[in-house]
N, C-alpha and C. Protein backbone atom coordinates (compact mmCIF):
# COMPACT_ATOMS: atom_id res chain seq x y z
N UNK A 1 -12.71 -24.06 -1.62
CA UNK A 1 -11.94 -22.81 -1.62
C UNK A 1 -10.51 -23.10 -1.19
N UNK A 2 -9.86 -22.71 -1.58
CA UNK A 2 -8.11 -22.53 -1.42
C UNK A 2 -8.02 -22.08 -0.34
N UNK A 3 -6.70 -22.68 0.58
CA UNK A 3 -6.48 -22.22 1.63
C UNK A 3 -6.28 -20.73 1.29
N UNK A 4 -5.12 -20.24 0.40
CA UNK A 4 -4.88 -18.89 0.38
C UNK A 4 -4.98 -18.58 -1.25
N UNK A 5 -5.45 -17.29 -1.30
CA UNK A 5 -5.56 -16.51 -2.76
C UNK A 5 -5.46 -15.36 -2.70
N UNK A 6 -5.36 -14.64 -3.79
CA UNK A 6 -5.39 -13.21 -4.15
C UNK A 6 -6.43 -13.04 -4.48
N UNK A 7 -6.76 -11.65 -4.02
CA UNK A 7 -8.16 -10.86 -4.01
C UNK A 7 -7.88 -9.42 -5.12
N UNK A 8 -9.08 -9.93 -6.17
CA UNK A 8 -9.03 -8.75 -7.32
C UNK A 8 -10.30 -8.03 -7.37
N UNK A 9 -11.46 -8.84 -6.94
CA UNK A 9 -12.57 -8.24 -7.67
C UNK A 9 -13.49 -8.09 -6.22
N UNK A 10 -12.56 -7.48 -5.23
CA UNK A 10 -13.72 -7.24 -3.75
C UNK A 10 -12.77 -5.99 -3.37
N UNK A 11 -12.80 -4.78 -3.90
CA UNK A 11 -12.05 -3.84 -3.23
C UNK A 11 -12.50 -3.12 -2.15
N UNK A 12 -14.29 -3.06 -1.97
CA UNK A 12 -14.31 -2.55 -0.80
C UNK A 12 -14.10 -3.23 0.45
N UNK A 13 -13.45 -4.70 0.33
CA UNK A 13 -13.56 -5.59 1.57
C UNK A 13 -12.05 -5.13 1.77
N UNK A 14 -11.45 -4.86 0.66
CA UNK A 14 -10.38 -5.12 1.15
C UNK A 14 -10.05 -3.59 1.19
N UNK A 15 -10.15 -2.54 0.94
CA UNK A 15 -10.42 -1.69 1.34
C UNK A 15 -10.69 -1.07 3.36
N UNK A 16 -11.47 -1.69 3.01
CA UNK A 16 -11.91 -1.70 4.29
C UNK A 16 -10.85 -2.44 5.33
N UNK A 17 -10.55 -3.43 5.21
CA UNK A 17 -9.10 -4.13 5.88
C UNK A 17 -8.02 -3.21 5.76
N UNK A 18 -7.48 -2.36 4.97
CA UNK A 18 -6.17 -1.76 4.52
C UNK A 18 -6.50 -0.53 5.79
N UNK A 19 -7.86 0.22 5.37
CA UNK A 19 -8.12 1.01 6.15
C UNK A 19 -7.88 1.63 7.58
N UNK A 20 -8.46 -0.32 8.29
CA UNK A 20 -8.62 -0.14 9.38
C UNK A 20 -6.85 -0.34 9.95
N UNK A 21 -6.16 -0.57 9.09
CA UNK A 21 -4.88 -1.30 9.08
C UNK A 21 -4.32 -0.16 9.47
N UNK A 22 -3.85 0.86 8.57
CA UNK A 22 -3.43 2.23 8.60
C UNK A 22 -3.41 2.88 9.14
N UNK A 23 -4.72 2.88 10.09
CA UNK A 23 -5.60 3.99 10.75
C UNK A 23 -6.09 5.28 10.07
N UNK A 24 -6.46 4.95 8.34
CA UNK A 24 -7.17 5.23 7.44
C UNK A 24 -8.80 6.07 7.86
N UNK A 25 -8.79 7.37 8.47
CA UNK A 25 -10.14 7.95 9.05
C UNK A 25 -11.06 8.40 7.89
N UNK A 26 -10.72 8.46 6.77
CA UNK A 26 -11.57 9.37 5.86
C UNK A 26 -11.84 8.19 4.81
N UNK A 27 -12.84 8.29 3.73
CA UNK A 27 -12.96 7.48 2.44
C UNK A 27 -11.53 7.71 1.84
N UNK A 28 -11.76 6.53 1.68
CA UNK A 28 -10.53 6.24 -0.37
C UNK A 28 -10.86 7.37 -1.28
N UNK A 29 -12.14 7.56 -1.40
CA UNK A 29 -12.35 8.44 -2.71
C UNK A 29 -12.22 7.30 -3.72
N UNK A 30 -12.19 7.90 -4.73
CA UNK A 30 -11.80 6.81 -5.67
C UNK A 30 -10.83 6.01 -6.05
N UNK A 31 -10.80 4.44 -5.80
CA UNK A 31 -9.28 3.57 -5.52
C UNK A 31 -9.66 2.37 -6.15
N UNK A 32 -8.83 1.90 -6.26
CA UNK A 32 -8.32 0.33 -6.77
C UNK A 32 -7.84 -0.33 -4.80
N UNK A 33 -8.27 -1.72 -5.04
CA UNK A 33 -7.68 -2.64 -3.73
C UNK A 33 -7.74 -3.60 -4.34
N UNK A 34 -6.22 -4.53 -3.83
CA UNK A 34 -6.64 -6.11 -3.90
C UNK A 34 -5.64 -6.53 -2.49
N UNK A 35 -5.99 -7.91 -2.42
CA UNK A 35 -5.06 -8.12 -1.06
C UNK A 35 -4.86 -9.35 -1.54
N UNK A 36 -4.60 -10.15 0.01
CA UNK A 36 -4.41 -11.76 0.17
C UNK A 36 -5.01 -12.34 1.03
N UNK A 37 -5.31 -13.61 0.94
CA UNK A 37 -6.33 -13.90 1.92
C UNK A 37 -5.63 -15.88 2.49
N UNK A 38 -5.60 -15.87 3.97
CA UNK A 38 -5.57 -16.78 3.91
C UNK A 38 -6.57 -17.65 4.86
N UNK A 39 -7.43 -18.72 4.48
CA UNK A 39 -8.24 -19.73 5.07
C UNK A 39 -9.25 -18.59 4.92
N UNK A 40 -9.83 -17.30 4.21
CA UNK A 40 -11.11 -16.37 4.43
C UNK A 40 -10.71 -15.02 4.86
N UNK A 41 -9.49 -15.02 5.34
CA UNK A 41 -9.26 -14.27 6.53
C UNK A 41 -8.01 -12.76 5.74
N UNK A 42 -8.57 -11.82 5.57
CA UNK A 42 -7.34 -10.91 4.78
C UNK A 42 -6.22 -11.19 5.72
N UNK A 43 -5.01 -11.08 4.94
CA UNK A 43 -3.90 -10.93 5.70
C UNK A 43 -2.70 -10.17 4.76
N UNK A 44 -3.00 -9.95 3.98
CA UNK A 44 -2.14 -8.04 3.54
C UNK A 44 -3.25 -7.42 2.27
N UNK A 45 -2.87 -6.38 2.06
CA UNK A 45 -3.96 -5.59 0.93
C UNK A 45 -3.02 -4.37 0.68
N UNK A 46 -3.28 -4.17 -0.64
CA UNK A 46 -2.66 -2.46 -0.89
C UNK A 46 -3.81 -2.02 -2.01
N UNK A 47 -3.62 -0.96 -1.24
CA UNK A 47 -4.76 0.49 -1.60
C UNK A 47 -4.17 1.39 -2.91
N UNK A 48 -4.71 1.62 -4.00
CA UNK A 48 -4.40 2.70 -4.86
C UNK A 48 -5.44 4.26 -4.89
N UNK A 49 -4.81 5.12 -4.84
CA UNK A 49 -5.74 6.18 -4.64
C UNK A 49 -5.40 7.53 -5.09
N UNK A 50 -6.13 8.45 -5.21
CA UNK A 50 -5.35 10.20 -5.61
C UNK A 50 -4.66 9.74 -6.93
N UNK A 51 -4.96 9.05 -7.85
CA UNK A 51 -4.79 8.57 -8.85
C UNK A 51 -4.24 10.03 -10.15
N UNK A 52 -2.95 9.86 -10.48
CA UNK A 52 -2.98 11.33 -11.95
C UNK A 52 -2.55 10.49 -13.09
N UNK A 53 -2.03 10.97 -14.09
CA UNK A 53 -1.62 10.08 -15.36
C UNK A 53 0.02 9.41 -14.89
N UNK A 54 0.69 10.23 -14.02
CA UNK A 54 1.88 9.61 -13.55
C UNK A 54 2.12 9.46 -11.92
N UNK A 55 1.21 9.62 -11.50
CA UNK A 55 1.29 8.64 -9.95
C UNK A 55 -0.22 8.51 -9.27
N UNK A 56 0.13 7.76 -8.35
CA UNK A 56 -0.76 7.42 -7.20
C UNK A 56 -0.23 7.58 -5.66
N UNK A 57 -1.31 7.34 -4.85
CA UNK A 57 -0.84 7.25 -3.51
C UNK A 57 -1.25 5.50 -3.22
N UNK A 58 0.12 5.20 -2.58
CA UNK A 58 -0.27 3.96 -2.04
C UNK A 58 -0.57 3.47 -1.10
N UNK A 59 -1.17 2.85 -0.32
CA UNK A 59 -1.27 2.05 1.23
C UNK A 59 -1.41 0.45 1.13
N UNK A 60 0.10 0.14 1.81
CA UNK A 60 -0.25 -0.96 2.06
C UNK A 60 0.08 -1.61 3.55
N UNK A 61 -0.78 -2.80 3.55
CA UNK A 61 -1.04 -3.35 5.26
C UNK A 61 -0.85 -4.97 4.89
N UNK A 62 0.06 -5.57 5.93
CA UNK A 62 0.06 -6.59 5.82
C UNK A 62 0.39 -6.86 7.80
N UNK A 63 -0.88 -8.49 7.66
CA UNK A 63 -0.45 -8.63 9.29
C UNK A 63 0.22 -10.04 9.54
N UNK A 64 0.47 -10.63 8.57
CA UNK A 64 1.28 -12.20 8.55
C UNK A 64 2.05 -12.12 6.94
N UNK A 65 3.29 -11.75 7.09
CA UNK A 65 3.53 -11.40 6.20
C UNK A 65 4.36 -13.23 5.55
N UNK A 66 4.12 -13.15 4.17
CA UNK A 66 4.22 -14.63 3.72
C UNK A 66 4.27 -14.47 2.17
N UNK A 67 5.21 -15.88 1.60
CA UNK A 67 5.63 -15.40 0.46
C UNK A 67 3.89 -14.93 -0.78
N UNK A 68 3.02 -14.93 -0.06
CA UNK A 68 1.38 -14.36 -0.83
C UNK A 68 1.67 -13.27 -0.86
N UNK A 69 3.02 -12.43 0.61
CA UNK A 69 2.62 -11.26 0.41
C UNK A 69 3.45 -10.78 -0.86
N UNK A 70 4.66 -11.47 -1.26
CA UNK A 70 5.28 -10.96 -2.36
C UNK A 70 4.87 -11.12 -3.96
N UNK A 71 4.33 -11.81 -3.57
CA UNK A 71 3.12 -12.32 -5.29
C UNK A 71 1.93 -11.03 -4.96
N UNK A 72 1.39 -10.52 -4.08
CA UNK A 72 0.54 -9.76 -4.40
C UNK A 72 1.31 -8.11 -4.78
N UNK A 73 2.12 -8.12 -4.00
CA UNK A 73 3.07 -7.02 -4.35
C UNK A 73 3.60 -7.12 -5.52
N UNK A 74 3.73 -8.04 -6.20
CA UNK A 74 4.26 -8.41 -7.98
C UNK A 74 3.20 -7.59 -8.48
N UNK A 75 1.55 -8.16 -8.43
CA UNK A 75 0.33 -7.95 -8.94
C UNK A 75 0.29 -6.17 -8.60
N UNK A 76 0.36 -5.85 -7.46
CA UNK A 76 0.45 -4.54 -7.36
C UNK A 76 1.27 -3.45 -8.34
N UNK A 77 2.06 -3.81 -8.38
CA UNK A 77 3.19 -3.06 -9.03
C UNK A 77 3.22 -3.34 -10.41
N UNK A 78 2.84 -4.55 -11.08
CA UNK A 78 2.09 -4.78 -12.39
C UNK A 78 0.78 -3.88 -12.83
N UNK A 79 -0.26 -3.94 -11.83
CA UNK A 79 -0.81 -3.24 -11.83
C UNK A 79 -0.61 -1.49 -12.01
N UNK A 80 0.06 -1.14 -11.41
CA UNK A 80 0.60 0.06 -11.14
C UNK A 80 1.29 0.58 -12.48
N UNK A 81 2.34 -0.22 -12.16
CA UNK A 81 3.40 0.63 -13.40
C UNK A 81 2.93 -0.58 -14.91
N UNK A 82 2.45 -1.37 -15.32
CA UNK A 82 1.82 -1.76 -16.25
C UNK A 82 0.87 -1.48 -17.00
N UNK A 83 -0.32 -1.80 -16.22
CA UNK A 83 -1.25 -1.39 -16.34
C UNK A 83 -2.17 -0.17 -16.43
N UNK A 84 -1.51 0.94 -15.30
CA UNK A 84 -1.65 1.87 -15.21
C UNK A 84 -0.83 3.23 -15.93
N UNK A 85 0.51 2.69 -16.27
CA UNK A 85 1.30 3.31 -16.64
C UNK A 85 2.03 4.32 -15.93
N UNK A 86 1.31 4.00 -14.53
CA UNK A 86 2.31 4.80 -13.36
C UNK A 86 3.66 5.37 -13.39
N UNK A 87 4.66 6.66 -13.14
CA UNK A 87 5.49 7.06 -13.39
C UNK A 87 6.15 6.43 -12.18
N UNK A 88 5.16 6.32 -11.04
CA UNK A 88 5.72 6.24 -9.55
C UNK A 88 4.45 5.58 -8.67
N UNK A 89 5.11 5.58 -7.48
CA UNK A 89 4.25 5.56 -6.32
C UNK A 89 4.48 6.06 -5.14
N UNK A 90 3.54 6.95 -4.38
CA UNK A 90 3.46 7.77 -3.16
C UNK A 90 3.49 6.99 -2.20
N UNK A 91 4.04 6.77 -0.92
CA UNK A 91 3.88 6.50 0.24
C UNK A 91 3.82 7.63 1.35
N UNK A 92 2.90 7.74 2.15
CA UNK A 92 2.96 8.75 3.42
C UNK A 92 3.06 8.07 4.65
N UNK A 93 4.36 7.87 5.55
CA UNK A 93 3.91 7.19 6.49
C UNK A 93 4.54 7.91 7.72
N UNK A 94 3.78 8.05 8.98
CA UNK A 94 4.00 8.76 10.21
C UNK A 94 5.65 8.24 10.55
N UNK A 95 5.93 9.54 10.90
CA UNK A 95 7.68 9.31 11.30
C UNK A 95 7.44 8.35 12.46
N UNK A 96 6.98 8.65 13.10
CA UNK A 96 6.84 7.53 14.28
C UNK A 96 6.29 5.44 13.84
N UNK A 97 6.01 5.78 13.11
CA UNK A 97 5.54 4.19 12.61
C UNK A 97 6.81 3.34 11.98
N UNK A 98 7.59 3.36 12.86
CA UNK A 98 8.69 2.57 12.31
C UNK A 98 8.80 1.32 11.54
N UNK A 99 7.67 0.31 12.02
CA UNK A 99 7.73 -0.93 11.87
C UNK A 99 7.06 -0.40 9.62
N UNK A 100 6.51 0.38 9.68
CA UNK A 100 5.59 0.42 8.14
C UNK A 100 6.86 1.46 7.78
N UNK A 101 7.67 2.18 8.14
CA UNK A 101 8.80 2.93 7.68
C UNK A 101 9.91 1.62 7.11
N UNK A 102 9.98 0.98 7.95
CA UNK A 102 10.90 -0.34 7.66
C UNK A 102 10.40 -1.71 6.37
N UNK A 103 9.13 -1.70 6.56
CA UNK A 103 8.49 -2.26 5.98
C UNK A 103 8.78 -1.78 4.01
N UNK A 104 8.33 -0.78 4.43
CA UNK A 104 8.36 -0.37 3.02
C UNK A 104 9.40 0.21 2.05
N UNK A 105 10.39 0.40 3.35
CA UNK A 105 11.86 0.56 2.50
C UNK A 105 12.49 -0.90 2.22
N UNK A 106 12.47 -1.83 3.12
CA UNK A 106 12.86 -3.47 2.33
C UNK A 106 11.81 -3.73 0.85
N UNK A 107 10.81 -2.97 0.57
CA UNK A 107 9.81 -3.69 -0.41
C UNK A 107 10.34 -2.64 -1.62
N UNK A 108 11.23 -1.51 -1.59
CA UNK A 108 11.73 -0.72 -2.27
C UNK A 108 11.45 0.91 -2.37
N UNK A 109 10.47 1.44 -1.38
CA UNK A 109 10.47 2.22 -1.43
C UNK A 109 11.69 3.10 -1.16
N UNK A 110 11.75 5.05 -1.27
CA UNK A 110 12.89 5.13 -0.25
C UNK A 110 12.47 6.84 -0.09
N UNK A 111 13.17 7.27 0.77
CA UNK A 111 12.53 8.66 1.30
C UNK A 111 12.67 9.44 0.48
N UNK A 112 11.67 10.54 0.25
CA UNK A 112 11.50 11.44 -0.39
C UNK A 112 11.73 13.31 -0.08
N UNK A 113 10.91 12.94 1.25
CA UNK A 113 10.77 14.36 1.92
C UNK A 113 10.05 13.98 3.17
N UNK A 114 9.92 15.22 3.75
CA UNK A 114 9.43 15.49 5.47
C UNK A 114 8.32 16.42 5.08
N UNK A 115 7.23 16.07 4.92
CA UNK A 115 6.61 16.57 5.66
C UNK A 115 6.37 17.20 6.92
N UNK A 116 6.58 18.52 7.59
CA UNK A 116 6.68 18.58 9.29
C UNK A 116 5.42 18.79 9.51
N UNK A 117 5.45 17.95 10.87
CA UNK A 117 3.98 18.35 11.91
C UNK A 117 2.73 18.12 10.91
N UNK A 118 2.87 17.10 9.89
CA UNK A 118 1.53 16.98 9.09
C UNK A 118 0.83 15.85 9.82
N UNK A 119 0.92 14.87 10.74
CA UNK A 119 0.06 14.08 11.04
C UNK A 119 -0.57 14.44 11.67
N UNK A 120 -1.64 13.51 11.98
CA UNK A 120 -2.86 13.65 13.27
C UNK A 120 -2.70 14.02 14.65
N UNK A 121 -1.56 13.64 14.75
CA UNK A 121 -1.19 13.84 16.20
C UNK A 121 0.13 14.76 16.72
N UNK A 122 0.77 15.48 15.14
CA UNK A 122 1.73 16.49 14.60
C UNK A 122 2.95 16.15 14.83
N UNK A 123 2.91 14.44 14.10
CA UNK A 123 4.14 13.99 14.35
C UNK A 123 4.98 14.73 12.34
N UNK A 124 5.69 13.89 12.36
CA UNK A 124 6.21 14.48 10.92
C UNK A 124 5.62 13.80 10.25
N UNK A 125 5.35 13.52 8.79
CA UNK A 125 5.06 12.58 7.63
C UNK A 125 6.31 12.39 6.73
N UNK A 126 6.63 11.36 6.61
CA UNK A 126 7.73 10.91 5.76
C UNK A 126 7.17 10.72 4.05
N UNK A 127 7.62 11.25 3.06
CA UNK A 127 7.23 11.07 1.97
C UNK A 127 8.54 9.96 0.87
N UNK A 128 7.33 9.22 0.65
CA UNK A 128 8.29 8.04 0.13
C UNK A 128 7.78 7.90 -1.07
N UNK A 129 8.83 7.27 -2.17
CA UNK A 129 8.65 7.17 -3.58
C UNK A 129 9.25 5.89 -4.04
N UNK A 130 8.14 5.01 -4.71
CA UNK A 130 8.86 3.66 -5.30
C UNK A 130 8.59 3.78 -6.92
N UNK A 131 9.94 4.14 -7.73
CA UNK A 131 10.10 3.99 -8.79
C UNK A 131 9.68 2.60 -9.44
N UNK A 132 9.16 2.42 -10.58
CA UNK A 132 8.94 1.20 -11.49
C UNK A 132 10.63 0.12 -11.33
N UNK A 133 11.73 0.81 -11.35
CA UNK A 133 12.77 0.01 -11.50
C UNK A 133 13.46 -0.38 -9.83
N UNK A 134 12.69 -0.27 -8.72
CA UNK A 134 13.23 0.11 -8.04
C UNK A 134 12.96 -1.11 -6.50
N UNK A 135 11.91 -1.95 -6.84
CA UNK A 135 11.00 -2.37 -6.02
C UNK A 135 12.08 -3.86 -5.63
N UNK A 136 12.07 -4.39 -4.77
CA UNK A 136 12.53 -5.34 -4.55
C UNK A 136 13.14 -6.06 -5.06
């Protein structure tokens, strides 16, 4: 086995990693996952989910971030706007989660809207949108 690879055909493992990543409380419902793995061990994954003919919601988690994580983010977004024919992609992430606010505006996302007082704990929700032309 390869020290490190991409993961296509185990979405509930990796699923399950993105999940616990997020602090993800409810099922996916119905989703697409792939991640990265290095020595066995996940170390980023993104979640597709709430799926329509022109978007999705996305989640992604990465905890050693490494150039695997930008090849799986290629695959993602191939996936997405290729494959899927995606118009876009959703991000929701707690105003307070700076480090995944930061995260995902260097990978191309960029703000959308405020959600107020929609989180768990009635912080705000930031609504973020990564166009097909737009990503890194």
């Amino acid at each position: 086995m390869p020290d490190q690879n991409l993961i296509f055909d185990d979405k509930d493992r990796v699923g399950e990693w993105v999940a616990e990543k997020v602090d993800q409380v409810s099922s996916w419902g119905d989703f697409y996952a792939m991640g990265a793995e290095v020595k066995g061990e996940i170390v980023s994954g993104v979640v597709f989910n709430n799926f329509n003919e022109s978007n999705s919601t996305c989640h992604i988690a990465v905890s050693k971030p490494n150039k695997l994580f930008l090849e799986l983010l290629d695959h993602a977004y191939g996936y997405a706007f290729g494959q899927c024919g995606l118009k876009r992609l959703t991000g929701l992430v707690a105003s307070d989660n700076h480090k995944a606010l930061k995260l995902d505006k260097h990978i191309g996302f960029v703000e959308e809207g405020v959600m107020r007082q929609a989180g768990r704990q009635g912080q705000d929700i930031i609504t973020l949108v990564l166009w097909p032309n737009n990503y890194y």
